[in-house]
PDB file of N, CA and C in Angstrom:
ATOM      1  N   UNK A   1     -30.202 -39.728 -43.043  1.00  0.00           N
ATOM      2  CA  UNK A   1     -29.257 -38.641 -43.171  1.00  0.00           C
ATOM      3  C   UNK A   1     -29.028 -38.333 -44.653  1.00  0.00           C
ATOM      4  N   UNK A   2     -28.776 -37.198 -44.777  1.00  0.00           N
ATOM      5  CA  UNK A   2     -28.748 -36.792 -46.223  1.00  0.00           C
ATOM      6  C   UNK A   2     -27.402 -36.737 -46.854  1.00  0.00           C
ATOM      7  N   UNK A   3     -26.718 -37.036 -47.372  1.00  0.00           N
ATOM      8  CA  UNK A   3     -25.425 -37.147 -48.329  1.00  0.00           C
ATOM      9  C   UNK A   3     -25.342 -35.849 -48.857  1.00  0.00           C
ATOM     10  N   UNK A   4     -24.473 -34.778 -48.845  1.00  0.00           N
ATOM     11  CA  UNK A   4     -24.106 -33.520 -49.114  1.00  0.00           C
ATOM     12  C   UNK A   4     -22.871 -33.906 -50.508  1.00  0.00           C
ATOM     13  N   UNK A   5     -23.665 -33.463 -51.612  1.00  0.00           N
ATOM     14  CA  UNK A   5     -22.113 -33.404 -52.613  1.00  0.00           C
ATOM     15  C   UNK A   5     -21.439 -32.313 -52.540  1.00  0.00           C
ATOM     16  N   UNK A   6     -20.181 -32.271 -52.500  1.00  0.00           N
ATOM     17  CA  UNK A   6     -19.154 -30.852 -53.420  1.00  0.00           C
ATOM     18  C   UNK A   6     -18.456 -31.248 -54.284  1.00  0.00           C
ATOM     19  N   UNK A   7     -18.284 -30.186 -55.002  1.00  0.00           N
ATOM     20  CA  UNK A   7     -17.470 -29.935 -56.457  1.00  0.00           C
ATOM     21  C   UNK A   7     -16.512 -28.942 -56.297  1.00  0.00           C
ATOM     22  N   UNK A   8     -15.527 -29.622 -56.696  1.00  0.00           N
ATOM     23  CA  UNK A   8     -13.737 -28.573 -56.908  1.00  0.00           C
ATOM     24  C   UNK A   8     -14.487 -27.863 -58.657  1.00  0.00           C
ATOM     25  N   UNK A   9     -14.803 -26.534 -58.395  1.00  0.00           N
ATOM     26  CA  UNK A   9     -14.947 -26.064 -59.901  1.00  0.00           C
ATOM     27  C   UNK A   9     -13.592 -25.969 -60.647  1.00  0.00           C
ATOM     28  N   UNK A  10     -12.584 -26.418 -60.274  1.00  0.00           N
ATOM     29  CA  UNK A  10     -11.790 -25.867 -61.218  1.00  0.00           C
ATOM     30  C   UNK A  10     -11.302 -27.222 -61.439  1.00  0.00           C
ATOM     31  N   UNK A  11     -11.570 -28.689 -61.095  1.00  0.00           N
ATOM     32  CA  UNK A  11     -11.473 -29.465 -61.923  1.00  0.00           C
ATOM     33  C   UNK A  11     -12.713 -30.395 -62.029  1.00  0.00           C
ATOM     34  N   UNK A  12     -13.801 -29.831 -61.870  1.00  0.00           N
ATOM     35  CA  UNK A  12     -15.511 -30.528 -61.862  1.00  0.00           C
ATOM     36  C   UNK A  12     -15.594 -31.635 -61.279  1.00  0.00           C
ATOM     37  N   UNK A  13     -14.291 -31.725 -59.841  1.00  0.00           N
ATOM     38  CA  UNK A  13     -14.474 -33.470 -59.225  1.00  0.00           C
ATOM     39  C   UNK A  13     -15.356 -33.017 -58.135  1.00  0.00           C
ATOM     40  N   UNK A  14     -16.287 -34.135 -58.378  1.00  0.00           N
ATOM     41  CA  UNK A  14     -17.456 -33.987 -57.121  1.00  0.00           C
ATOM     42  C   UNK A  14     -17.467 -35.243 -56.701  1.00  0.00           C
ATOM     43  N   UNK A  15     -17.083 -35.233 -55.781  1.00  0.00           N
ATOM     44  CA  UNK A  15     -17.322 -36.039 -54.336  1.00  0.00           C
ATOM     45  C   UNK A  15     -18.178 -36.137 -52.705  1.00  0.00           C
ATOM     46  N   UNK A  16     -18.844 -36.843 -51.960  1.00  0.00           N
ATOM     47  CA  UNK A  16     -19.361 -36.697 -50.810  1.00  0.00           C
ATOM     48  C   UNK A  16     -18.515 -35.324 -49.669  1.00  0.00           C
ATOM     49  N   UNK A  17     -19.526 -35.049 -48.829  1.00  0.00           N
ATOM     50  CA  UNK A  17     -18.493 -33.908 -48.074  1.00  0.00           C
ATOM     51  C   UNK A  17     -17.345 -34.937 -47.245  1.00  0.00           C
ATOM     52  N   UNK A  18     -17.872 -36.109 -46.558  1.00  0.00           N
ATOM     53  CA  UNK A  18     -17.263 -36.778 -45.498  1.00  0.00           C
ATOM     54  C   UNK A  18     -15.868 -37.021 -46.311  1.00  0.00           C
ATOM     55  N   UNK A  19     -16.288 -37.776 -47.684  1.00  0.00           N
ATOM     56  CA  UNK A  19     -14.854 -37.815 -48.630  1.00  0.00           C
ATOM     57  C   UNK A  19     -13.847 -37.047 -48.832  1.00  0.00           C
ATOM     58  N   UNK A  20     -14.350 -35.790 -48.673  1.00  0.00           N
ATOM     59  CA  UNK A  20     -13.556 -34.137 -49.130  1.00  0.00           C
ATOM     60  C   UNK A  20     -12.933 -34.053 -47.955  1.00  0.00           C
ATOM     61  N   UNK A  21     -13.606 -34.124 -46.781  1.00  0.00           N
ATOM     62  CA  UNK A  21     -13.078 -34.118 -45.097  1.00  0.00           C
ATOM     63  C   UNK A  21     -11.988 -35.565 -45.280  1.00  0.00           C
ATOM     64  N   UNK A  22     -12.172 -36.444 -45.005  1.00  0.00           N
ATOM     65  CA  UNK A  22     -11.134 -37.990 -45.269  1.00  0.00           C
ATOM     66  C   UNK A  22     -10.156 -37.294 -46.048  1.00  0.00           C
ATOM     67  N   UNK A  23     -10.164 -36.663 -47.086  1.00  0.00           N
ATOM     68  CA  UNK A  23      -8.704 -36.604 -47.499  1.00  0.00           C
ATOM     69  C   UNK A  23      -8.173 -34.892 -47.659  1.00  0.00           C
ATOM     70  N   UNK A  24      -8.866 -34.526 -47.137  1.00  0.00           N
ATOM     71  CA  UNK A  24      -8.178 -32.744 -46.765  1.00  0.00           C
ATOM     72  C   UNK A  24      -7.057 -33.019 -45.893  1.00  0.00           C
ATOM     73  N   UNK A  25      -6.741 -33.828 -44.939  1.00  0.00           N
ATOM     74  CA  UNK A  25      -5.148 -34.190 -44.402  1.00  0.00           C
ATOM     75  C   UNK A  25      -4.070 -34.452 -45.643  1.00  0.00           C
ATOM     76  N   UNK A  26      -4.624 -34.946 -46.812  1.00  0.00           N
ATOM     77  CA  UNK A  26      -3.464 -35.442 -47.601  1.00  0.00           C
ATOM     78  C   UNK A  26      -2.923 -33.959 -48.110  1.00  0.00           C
ATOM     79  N   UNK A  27      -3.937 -32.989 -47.948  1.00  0.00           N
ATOM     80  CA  UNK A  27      -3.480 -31.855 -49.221  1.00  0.00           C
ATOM     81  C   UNK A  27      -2.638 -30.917 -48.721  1.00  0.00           C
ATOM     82  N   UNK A  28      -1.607 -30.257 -49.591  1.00  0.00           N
ATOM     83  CA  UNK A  28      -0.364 -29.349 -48.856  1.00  0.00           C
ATOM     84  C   UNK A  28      -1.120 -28.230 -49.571  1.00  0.00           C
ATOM     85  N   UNK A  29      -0.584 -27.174 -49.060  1.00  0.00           N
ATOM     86  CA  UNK A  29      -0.930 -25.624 -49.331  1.00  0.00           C
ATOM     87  C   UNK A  29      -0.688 -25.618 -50.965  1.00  0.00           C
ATOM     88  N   UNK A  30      -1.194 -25.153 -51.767  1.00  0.00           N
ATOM     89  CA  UNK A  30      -1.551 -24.888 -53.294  1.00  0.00           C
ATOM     90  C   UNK A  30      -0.796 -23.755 -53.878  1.00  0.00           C
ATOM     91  N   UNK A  31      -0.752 -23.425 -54.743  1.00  0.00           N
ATOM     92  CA  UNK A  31       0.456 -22.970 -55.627  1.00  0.00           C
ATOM     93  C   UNK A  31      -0.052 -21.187 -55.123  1.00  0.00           C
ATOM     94  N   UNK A  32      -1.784 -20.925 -54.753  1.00  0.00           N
ATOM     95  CA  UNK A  32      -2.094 -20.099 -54.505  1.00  0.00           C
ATOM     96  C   UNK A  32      -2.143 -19.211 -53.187  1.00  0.00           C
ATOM     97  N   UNK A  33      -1.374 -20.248 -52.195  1.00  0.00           N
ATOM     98  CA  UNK A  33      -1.078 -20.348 -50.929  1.00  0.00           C
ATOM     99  C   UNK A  33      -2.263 -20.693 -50.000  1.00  0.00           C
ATOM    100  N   UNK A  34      -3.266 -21.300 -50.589  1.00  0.00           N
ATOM    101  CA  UNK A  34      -4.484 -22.061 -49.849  1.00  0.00           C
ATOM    102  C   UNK A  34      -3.775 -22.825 -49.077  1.00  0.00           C
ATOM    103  N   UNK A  35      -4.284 -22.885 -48.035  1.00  0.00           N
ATOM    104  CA  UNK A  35      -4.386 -24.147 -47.051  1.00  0.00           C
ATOM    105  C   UNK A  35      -5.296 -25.171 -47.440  1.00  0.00           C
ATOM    106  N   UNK A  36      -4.844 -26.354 -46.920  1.00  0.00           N
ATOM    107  CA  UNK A  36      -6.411 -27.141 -47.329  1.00  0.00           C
ATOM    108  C   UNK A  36      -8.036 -26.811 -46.614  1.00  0.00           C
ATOM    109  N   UNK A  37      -8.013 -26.237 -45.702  1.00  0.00           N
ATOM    110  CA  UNK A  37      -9.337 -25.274 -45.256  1.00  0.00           C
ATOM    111  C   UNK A  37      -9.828 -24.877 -46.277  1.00  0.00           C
ATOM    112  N   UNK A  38      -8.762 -23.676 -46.393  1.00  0.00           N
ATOM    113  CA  UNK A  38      -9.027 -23.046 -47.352  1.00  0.00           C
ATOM    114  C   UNK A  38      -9.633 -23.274 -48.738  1.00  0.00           C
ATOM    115  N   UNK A  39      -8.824 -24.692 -49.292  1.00  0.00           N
ATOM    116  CA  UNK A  39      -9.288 -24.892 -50.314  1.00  0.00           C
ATOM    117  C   UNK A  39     -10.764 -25.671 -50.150  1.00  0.00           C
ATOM    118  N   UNK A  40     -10.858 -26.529 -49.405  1.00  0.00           N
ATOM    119  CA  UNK A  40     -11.932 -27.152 -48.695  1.00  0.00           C
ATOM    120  C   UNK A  40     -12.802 -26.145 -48.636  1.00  0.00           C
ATOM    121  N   UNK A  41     -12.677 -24.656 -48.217  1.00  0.00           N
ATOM    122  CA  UNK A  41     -14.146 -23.746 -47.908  1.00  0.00           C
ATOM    123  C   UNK A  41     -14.250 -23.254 -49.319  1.00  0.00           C
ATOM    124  N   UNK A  42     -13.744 -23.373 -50.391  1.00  0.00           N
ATOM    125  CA  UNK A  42     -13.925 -23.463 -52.287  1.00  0.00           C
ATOM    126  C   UNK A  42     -14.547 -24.021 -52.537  1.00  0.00           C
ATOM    127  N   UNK A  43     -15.172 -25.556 -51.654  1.00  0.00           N
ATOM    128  CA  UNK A  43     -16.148 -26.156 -52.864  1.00  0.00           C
ATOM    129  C   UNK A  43     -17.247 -25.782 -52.524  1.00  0.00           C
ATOM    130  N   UNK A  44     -18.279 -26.397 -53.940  1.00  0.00           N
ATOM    131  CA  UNK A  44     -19.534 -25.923 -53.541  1.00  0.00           C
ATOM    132  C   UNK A  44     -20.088 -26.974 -53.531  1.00  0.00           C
ATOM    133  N   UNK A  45     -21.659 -26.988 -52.835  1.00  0.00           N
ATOM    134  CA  UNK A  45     -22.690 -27.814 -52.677  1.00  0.00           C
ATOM    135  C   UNK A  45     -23.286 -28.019 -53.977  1.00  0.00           C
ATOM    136  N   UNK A  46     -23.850 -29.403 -54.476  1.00  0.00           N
ATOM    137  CA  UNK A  46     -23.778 -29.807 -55.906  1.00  0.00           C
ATOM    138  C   UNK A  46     -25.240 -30.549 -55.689  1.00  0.00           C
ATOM    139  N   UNK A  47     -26.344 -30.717 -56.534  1.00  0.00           N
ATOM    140  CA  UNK A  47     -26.955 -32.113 -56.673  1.00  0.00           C
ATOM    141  C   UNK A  47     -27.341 -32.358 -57.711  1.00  0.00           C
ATOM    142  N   UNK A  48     -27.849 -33.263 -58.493  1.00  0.00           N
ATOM    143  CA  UNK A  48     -27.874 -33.668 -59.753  1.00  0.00           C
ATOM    144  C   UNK A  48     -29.175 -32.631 -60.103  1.00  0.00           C
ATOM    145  N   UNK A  49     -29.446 -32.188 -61.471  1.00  0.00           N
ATOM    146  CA  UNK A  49     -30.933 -32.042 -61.822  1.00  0.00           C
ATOM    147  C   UNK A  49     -31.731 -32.878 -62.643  1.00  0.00           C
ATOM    148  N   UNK A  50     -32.390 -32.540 -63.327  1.00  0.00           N
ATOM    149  CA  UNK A  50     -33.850 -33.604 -64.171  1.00  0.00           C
ATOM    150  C   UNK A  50     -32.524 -34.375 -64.777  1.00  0.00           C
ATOM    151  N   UNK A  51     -31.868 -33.724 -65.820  1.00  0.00           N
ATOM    152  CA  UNK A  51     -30.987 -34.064 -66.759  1.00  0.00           C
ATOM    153  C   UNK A  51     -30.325 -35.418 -66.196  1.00  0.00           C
ATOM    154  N   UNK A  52     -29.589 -35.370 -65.173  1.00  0.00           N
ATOM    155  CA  UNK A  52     -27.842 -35.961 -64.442  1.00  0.00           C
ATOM    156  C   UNK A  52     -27.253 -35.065 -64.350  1.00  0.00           C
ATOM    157  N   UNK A  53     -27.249 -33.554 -64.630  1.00  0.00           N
ATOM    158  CA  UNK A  53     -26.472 -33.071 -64.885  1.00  0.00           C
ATOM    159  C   UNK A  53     -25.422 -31.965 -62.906  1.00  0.00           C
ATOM    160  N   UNK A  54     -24.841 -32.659 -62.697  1.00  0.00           N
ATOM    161  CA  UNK A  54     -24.475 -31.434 -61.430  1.00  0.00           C
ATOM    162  C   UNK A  54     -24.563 -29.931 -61.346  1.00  0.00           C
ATOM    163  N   UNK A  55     -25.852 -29.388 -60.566  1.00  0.00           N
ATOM    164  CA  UNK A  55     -25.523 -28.245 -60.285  1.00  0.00           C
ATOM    165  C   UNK A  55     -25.602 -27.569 -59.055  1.00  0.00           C
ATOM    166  N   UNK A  56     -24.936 -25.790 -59.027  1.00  0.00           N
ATOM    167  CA  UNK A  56     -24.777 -25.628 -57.510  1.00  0.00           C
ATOM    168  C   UNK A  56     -26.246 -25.540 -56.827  1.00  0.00           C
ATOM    169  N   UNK A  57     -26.334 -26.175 -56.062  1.00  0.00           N
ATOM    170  CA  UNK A  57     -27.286 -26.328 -54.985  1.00  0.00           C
ATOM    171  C   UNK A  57     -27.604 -24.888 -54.740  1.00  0.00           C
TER     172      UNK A  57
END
């Protein structure tokens, strides 16, 4: 099975999807009135390139 990364661009934390799913219960609606769905359907798909460097898939 393949390991899916995402990245919150607006603070470059990239984490597994299952991880992002595990703690989308903790998150309350955002100053922007996101839901955590919502904010959850914001990240993007990430994988390293030649460099290390993360980019969008």
């Amino acid at each position: 099975m393949k390991t899916t990364y995402l990245m919150d661009v607006a603070t470059d934390t990239v984490d597994t999807k299952e991880n992002w799913l595990a703690e989308m219960s903790t998150w309350d609606v955002n100053k922007d009135g996101l839901t955590p769905e919502d904010q959850f359907n914001l990240l993007i798909e990430v994988v390293k390139d030649e460099n290390g460097d993360w980019i969008e898939f």
